[in-house]
C-alpha atoms as a PDB file:
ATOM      1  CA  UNK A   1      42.575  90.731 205.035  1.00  0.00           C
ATOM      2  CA  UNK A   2      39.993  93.454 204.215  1.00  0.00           C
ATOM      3  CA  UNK A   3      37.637  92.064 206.872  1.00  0.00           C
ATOM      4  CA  UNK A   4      38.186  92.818 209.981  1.00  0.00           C
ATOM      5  CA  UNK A   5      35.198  91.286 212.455  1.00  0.00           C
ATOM      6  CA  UNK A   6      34.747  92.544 215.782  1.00  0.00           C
ATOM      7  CA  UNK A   7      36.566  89.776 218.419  1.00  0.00           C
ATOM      8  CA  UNK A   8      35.375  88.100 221.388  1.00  0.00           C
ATOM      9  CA  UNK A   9      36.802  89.008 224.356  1.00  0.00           C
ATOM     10  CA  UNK A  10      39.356  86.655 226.462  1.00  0.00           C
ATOM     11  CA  UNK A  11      37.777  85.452 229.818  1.00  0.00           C
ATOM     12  CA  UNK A  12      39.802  83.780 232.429  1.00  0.00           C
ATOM     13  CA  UNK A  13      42.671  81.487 232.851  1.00  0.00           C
ATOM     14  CA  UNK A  14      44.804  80.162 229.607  1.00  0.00           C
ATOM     15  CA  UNK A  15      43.319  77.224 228.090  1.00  0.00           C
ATOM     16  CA  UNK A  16      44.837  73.847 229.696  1.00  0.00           C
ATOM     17  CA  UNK A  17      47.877  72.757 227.543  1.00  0.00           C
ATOM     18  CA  UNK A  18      47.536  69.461 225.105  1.00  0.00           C
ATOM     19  CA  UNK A  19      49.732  66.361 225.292  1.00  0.00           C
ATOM     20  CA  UNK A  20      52.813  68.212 222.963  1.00  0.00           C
ATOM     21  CA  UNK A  21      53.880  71.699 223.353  1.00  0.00           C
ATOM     22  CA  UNK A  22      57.380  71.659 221.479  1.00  0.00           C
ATOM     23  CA  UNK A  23      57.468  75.865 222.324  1.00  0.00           C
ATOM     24  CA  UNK A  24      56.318  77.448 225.448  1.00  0.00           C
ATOM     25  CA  UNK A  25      56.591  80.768 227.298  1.00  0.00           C
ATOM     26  CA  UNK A  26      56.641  78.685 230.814  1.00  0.00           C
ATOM     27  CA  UNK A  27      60.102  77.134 230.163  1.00  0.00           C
ATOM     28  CA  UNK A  28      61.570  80.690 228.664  1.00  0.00           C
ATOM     29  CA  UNK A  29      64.697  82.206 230.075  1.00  0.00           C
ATOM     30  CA  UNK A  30      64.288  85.699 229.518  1.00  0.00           C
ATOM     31  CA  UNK A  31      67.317  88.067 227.575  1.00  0.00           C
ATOM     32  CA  UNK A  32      67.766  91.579 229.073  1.00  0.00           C
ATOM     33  CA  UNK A  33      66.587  94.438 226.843  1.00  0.00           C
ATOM     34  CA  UNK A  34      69.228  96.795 226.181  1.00  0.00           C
ATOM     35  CA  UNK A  35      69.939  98.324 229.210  1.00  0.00           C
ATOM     36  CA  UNK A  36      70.406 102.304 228.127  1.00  0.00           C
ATOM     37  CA  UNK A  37      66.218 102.420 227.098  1.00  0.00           C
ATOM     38  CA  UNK A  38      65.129 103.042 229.983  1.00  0.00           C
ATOM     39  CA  UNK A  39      64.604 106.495 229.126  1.00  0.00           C
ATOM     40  CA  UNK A  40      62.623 106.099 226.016  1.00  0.00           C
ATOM     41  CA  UNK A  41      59.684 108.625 225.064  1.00  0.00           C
ATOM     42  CA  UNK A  42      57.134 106.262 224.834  1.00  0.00           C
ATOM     43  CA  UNK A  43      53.963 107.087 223.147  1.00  0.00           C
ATOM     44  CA  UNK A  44      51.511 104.020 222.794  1.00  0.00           C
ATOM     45  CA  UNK A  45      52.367 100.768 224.856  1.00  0.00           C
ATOM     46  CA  UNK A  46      49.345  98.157 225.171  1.00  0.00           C
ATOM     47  CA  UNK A  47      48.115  96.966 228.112  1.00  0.00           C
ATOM     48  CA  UNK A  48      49.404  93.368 228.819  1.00  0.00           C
ATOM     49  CA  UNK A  49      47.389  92.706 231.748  1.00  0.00           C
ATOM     50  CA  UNK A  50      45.954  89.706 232.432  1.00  0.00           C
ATOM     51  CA  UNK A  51      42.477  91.238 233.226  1.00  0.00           C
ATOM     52  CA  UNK A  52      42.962  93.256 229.752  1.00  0.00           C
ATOM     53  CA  UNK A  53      41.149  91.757 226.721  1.00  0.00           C
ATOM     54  CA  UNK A  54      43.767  91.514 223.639  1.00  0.00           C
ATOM     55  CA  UNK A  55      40.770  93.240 221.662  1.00  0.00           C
ATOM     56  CA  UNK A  56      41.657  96.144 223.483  1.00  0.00           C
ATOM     57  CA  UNK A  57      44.411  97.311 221.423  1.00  0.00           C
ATOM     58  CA  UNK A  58      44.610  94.793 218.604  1.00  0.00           C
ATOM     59  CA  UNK A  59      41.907  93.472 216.045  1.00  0.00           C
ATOM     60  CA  UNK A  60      41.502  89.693 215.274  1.00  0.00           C
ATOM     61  CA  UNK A  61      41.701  88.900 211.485  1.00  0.00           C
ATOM     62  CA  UNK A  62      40.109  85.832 210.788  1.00  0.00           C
ATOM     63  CA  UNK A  63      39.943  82.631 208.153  1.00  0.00           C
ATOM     64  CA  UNK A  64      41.905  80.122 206.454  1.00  0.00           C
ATOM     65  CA  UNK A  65      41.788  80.912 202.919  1.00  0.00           C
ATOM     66  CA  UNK A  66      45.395  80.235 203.029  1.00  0.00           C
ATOM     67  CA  UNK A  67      46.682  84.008 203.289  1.00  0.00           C
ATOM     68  CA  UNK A  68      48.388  84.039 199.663  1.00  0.00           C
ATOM     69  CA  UNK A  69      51.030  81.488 200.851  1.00  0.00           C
ATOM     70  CA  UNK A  70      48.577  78.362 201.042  1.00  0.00           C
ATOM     71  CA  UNK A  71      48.900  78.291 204.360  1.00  0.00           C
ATOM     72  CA  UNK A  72      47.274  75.851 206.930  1.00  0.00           C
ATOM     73  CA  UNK A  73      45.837  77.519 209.575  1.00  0.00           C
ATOM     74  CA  UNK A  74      42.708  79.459 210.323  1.00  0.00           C
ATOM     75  CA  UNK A  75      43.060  82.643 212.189  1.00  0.00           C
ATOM     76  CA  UNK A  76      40.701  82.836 215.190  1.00  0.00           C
ATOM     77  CA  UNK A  77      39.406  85.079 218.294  1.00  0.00           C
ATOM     78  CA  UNK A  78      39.131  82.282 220.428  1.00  0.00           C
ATOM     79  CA  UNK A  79      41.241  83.005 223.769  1.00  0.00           C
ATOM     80  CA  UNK A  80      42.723  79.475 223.321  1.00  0.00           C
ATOM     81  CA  UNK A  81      44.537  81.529 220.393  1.00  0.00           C
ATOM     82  CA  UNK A  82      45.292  84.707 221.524  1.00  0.00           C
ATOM     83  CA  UNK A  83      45.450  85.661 225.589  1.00  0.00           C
ATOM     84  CA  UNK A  84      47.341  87.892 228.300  1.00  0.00           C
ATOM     85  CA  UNK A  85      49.576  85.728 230.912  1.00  0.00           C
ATOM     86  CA  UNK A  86      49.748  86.377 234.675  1.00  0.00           C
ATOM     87  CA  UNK A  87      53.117  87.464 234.102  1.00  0.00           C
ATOM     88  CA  UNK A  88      51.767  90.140 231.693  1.00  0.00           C
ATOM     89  CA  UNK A  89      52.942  88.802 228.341  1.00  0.00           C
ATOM     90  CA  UNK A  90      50.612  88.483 225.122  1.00  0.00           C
ATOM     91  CA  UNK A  91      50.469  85.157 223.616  1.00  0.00           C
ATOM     92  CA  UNK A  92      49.977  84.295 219.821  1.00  0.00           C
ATOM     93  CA  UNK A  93      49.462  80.821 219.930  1.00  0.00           C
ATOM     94  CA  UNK A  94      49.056  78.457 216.955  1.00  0.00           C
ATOM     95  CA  UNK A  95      47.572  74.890 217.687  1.00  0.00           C
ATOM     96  CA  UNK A  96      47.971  71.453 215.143  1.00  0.00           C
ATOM     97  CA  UNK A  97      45.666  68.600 216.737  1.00  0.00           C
ATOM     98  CA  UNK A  98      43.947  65.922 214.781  1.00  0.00           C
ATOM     99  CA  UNK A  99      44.641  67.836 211.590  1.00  0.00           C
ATOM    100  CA  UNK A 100      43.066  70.550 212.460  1.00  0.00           C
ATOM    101  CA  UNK A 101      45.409  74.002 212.573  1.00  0.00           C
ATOM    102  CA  UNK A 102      44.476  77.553 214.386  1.00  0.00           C
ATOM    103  CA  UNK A 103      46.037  80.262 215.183  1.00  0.00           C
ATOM    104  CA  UNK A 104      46.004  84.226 215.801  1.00  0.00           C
ATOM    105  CA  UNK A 105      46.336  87.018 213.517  1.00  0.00           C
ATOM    106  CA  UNK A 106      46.697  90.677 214.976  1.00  0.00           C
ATOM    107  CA  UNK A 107      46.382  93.625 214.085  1.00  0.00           C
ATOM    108  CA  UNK A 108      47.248  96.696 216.198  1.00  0.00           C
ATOM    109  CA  UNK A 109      44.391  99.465 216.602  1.00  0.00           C
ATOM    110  CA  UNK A 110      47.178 101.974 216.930  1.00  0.00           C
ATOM    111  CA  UNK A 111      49.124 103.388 213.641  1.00  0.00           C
ATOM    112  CA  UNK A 112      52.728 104.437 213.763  1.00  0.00           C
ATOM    113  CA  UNK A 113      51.039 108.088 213.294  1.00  0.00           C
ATOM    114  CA  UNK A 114      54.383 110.133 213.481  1.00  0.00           C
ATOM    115  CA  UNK A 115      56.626 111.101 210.653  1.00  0.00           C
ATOM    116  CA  UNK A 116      59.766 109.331 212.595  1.00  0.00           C
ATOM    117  CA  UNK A 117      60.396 106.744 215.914  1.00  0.00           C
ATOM    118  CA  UNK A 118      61.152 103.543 216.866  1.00  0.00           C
ATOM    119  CA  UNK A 119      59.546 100.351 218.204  1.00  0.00           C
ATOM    120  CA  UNK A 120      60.347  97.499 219.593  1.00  0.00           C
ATOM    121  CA  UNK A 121      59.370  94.327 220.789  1.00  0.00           C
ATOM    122  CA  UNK A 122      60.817  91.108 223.347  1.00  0.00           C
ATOM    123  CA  UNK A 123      59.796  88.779 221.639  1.00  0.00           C
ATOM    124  CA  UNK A 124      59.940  84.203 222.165  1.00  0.00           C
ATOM    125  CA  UNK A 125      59.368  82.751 219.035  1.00  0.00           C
ATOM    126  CA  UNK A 126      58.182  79.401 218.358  1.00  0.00           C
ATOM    127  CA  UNK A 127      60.998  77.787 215.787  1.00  0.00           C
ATOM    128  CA  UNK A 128      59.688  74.649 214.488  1.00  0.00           C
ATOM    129  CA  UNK A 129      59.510  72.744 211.183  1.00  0.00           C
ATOM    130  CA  UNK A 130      56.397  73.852 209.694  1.00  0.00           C
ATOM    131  CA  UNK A 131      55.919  77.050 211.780  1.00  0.00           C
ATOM    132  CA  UNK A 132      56.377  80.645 210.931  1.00  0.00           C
ATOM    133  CA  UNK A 133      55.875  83.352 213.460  1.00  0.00           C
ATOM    134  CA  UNK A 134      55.955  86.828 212.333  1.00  0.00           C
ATOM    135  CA  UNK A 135      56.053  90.447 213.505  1.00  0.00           C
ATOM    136  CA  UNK A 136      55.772  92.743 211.050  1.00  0.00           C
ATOM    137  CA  UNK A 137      53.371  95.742 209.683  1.00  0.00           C
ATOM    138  CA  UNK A 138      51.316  97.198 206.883  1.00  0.00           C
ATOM    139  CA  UNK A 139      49.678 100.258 206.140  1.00  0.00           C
ATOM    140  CA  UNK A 140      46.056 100.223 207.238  1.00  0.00           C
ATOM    141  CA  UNK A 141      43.301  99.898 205.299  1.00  0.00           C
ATOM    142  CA  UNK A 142      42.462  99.755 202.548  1.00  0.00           C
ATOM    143  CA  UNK A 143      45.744  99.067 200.850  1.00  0.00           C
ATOM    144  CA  UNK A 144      47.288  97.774 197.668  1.00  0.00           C
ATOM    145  CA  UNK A 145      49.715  94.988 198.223  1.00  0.00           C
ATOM    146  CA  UNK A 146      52.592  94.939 197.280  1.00  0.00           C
ATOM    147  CA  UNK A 147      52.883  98.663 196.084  1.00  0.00           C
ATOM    148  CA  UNK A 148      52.122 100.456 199.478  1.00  0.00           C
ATOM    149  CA  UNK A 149      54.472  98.490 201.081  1.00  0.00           C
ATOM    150  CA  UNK A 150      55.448  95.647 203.839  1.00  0.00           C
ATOM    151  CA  UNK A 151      58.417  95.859 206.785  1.00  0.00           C
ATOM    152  CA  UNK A 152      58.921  92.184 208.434  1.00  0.00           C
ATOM    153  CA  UNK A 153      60.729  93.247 211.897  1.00  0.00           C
ATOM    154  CA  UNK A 154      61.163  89.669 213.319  1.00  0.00           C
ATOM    155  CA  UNK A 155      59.990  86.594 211.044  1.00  0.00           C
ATOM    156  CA  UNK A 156      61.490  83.006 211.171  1.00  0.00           C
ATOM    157  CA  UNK A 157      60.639  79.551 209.519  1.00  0.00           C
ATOM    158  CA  UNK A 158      61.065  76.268 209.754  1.00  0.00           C
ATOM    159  CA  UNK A 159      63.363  75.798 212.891  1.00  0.00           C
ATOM    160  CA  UNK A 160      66.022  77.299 211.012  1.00  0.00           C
ATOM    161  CA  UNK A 161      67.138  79.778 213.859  1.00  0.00           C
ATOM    162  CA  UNK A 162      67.915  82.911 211.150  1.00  0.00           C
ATOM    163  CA  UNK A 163      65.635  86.217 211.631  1.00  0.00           C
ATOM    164  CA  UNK A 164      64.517  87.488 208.355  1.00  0.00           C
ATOM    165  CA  UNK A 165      64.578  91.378 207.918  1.00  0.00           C
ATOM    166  CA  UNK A 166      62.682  92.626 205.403  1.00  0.00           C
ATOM    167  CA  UNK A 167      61.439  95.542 203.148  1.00  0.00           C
ATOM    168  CA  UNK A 168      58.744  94.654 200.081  1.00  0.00           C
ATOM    169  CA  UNK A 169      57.604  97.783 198.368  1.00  0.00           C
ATOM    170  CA  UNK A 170      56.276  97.485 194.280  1.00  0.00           C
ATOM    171  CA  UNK A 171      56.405  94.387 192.570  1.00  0.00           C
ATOM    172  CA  UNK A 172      59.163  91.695 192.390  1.00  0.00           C
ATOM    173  CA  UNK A 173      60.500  92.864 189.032  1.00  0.00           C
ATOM    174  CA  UNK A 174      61.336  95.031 186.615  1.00  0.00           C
ATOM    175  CA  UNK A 175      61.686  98.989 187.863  1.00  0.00           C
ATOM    176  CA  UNK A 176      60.353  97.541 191.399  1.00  0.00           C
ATOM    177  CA  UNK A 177      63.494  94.928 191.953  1.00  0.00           C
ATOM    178  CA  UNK A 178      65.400  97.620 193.643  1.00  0.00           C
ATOM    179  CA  UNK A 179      62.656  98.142 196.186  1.00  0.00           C
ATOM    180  CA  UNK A 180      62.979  95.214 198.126  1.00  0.00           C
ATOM    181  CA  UNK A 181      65.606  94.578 201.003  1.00  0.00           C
ATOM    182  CA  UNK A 182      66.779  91.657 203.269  1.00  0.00           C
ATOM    183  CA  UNK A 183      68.926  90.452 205.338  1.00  0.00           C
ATOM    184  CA  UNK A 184      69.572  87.416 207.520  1.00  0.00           C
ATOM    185  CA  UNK A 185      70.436  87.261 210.735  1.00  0.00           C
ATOM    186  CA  UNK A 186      71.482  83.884 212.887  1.00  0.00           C
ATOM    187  CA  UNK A 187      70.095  83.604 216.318  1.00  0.00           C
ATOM    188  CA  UNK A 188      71.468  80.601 217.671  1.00  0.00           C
ATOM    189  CA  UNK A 189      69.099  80.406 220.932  1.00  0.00           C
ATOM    190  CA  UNK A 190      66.303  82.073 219.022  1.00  0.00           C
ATOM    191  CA  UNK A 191      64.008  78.703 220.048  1.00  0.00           C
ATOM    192  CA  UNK A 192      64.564  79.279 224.054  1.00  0.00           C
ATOM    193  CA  UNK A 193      65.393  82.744 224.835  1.00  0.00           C
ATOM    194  CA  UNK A 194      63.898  85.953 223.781  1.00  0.00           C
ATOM    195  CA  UNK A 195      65.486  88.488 221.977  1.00  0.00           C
ATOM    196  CA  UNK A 196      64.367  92.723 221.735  1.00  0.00           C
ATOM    197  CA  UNK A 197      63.446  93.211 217.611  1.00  0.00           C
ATOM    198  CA  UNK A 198      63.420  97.449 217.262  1.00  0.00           C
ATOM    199  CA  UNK A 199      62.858  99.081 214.078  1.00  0.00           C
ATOM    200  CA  UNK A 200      63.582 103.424 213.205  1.00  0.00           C
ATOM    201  CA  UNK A 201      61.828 105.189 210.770  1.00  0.00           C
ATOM    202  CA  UNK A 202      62.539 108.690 209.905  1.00  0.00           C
ATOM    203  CA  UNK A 203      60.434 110.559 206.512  1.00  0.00           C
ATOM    204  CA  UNK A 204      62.586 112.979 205.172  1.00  0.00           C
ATOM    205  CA  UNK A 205      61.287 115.249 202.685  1.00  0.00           C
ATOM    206  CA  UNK A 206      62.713 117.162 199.364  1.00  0.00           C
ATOM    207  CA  UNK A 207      66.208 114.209 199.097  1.00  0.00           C
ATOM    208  CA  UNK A 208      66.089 113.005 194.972  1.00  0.00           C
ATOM    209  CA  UNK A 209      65.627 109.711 194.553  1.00  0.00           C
ATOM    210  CA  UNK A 210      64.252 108.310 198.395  1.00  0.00           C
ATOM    211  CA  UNK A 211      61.462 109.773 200.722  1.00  0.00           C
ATOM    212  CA  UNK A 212      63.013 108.964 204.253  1.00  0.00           C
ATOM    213  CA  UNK A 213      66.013 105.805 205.836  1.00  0.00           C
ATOM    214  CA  UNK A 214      64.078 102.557 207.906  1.00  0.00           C
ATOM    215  CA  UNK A 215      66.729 100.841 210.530  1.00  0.00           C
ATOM    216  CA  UNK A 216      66.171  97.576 212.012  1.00  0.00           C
ATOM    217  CA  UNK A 217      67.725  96.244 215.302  1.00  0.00           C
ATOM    218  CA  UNK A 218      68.468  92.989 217.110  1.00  0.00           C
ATOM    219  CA  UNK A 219      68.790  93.270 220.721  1.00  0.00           C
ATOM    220  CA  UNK A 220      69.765  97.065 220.169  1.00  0.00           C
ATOM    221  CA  UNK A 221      72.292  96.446 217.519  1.00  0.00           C
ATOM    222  CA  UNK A 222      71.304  97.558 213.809  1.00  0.00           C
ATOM    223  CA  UNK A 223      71.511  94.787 211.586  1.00  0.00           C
ATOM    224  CA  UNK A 224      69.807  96.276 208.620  1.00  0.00           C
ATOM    225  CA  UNK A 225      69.273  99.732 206.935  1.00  0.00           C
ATOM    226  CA  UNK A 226      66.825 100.624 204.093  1.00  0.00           C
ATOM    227  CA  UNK A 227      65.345 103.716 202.099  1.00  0.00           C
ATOM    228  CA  UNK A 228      62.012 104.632 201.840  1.00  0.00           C
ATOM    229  CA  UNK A 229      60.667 104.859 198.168  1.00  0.00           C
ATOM    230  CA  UNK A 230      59.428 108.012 196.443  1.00  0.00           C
ATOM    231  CA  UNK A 231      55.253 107.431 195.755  1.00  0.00           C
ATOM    232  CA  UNK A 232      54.577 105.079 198.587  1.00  0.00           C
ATOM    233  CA  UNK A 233      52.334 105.040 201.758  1.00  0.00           C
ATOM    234  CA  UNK A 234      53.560 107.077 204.703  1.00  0.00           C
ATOM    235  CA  UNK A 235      54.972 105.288 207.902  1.00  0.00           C
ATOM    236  CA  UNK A 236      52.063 107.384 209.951  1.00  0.00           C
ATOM    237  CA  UNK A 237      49.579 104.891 207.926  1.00  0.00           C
ATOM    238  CA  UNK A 238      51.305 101.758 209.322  1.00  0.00           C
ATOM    239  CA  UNK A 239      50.282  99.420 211.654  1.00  0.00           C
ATOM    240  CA  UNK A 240      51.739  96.168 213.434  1.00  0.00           C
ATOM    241  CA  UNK A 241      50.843  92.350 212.873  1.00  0.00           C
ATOM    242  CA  UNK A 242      51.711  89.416 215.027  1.00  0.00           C
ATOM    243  CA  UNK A 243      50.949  85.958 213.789  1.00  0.00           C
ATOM    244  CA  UNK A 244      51.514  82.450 213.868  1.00  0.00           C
ATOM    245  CA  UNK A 245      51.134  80.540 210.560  1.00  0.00           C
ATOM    246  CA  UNK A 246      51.402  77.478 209.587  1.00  0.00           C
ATOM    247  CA  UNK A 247      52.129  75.287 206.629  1.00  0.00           C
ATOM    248  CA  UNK A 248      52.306  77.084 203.205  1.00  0.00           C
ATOM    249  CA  UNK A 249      55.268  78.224 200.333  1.00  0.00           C
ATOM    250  CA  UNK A 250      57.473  79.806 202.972  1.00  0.00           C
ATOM    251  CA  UNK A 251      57.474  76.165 204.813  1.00  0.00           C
ATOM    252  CA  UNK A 252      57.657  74.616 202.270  1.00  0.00           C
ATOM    253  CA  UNK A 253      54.747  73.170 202.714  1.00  0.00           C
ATOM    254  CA  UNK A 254      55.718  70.980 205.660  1.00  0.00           C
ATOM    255  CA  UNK A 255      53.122  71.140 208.612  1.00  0.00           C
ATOM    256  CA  UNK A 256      54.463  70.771 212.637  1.00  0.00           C
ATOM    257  CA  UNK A 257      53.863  67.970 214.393  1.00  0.00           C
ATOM    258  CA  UNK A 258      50.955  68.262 217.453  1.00  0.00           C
ATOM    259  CA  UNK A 259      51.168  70.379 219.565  1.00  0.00           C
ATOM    260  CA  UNK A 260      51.134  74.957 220.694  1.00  0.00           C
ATOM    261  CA  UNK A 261      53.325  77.017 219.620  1.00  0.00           C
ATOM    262  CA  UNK A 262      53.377  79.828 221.495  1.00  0.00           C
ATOM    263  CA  UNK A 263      54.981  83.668 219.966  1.00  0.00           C
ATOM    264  CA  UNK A 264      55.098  85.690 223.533  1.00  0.00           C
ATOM    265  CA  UNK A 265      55.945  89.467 223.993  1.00  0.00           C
ATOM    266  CA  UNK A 266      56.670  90.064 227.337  1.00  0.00           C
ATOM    267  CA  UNK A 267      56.971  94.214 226.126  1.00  0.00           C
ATOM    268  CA  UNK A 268      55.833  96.274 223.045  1.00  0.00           C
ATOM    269  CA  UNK A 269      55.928  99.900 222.436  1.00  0.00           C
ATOM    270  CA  UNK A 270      55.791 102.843 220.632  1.00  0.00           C
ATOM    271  CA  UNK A 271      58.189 105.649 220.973  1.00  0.00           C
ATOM    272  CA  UNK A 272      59.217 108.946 219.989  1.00  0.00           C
ATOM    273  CA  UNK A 273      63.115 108.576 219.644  1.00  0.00           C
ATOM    274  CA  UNK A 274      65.209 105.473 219.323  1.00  0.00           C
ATOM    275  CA  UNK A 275      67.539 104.733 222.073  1.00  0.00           C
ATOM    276  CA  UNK A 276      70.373 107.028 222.474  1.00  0.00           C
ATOM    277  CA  UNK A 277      68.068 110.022 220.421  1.00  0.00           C
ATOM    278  CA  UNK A 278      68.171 110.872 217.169  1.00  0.00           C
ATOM    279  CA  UNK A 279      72.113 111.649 216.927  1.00  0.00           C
ATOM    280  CA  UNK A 280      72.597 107.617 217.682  1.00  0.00           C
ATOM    281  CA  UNK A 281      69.937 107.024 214.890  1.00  0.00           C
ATOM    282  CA  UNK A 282      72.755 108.497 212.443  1.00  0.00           C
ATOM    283  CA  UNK A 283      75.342 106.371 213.948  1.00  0.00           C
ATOM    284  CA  UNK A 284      73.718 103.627 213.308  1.00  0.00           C
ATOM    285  CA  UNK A 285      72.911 104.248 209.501  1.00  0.00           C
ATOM    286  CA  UNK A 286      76.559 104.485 209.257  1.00  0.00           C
ATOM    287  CA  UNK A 287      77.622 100.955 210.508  1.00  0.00           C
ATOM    288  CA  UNK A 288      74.106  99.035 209.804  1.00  0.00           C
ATOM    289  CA  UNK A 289      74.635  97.135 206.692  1.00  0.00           C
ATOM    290  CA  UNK A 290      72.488  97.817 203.442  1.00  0.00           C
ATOM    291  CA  UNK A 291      69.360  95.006 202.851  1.00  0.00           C
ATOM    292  CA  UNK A 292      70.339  92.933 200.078  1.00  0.00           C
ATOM    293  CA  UNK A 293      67.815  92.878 197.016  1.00  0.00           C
ATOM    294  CA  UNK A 294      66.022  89.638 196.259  1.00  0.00           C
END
């Protein structure tokens, strides 16, 4: 995870497809964003442009050393992998033939770099048995996991159709139990239509006992709320992922069938305010539920 290789650029048309694709972007019906964000502040939005390389704002982590989780895969820069659409969306794309597994692994160039905002993300992700797509971030390097911290905005395993909101800071036991948060949430046509997964963060300085509140939204409804930890890594240092994996402990070690499977964001970005401003941000602490500890 420390390595971080310089990627080959994308060139030209996504690959052809192979004989199986049990996910794709081409037979996605799209779900509306929430339709009050127009208005957002937006401060870093990548370019999804076909004619953009996706090593313009995200690096390619690489191997298959299994990740921690004994997973399958190896990460890759091929454009097979990773690669802007006509339509402007970026795919993540993981690939089992012949019992061999690849897939993508990106990191964004771009930090959070501001003491509070929001992000989100419409998002189509591949829900299979042995597949688990992710968007989530970390703090950039170099890091110490799990004491600096982990946010999972959208993650989902195993065709099991429930998003997985979660908060890892310190270690699983002991003083540290309290620092973890998570909460499902069941997203019946999470396999076919897309779905906007936002996430607030606001540092607040000089309050006993917690450094700043994290909010996570599903299609602009909060579905989880969380405190930030005294003595741990500032959201500024945080950056996002977006992965495929496959196989592993969270899989329970099942492996999909042949074929792509294909996580596609058709928009990403950065902004300065979550929707509404920051007077909807406290309405929404109110009636978002607390994560539940592990």
């Amino acid at each position: 995870m420390n390595s971080k290789p310089t990627s080959p650029q994308p060139q030209g048309q996504p690959p052809p497809l192979p004989i199986n694709r049990p996910q794709s972007f081409s037979n996605a019906t799209s779900a509306p964003a929430p339709p009050h964000n127009d208005n957002l502040k937006v401060y870093w939005k990548p370019s999804l442009d076909q004619a953009t390389p996706v090593s313009t704002s995200f690096n390619h982590e690489l191997g298959a050393h299994g990740w921690g989780n004994n997973e399958s895969q190896n990460y890759v820069a091929s454009p097979q992998n990773s690669f802007h659409t006509p339509a402007n969306q970026l795919v993540v794309r993981a690939i089992a033939q012949n019992g061999s597994y690849t897939s993508a692994r990106l990191t964004s160039h771009q930090k959070l770099s501001r003491p509070k905002g929001y992000l989100e993300a419409k998002i189509l992700a591949p829900c299979a048995e042995g597949v688990w797509p992710a968007f989530w971030m970390l703090p950039a390097d170099p890091f110490k996991w799990p004491t600096d911290g982990e946010i999972d905005i959208m993650e989902t395993w195993n065709n099991e159709l429930k998003n997985h909101s979660c908060l890892h800071w310190g270690n699983f036991d002991g003083p540290d139990h309290d620092k973890h948060r998570v909460m499902e949430t069941s997203i019946p046509d999470m396999a076919y239509k897309d779905h906007v997964y936002g996430f607030s963060w606001i540092e607040e300085e000089g309050i006993p006992d917690f450094r700043g509140r994290l909010i996570w939204y599903i299609d602009g409804r909060p579905i989880m709320r969380g405190y930030i930890p005294l003595g741990t890594r500032r959201m500024e240092d945080f950056r996002l992922l977006i992965n495929v994996a496959m196989g592993g402990n969270v899989c329970q070690g099942r492996l999909p069938r042949e074929g792509m499977y294909d996580l596609v964001v058709s928009d990403l970005k950065f902004c300065e305010e979550p929707v509404g401003g920051w007077s909807s941000f406290e309405s929404s602490w109110n009636s978002a539920p607390e994560g539940k500890t592990m």
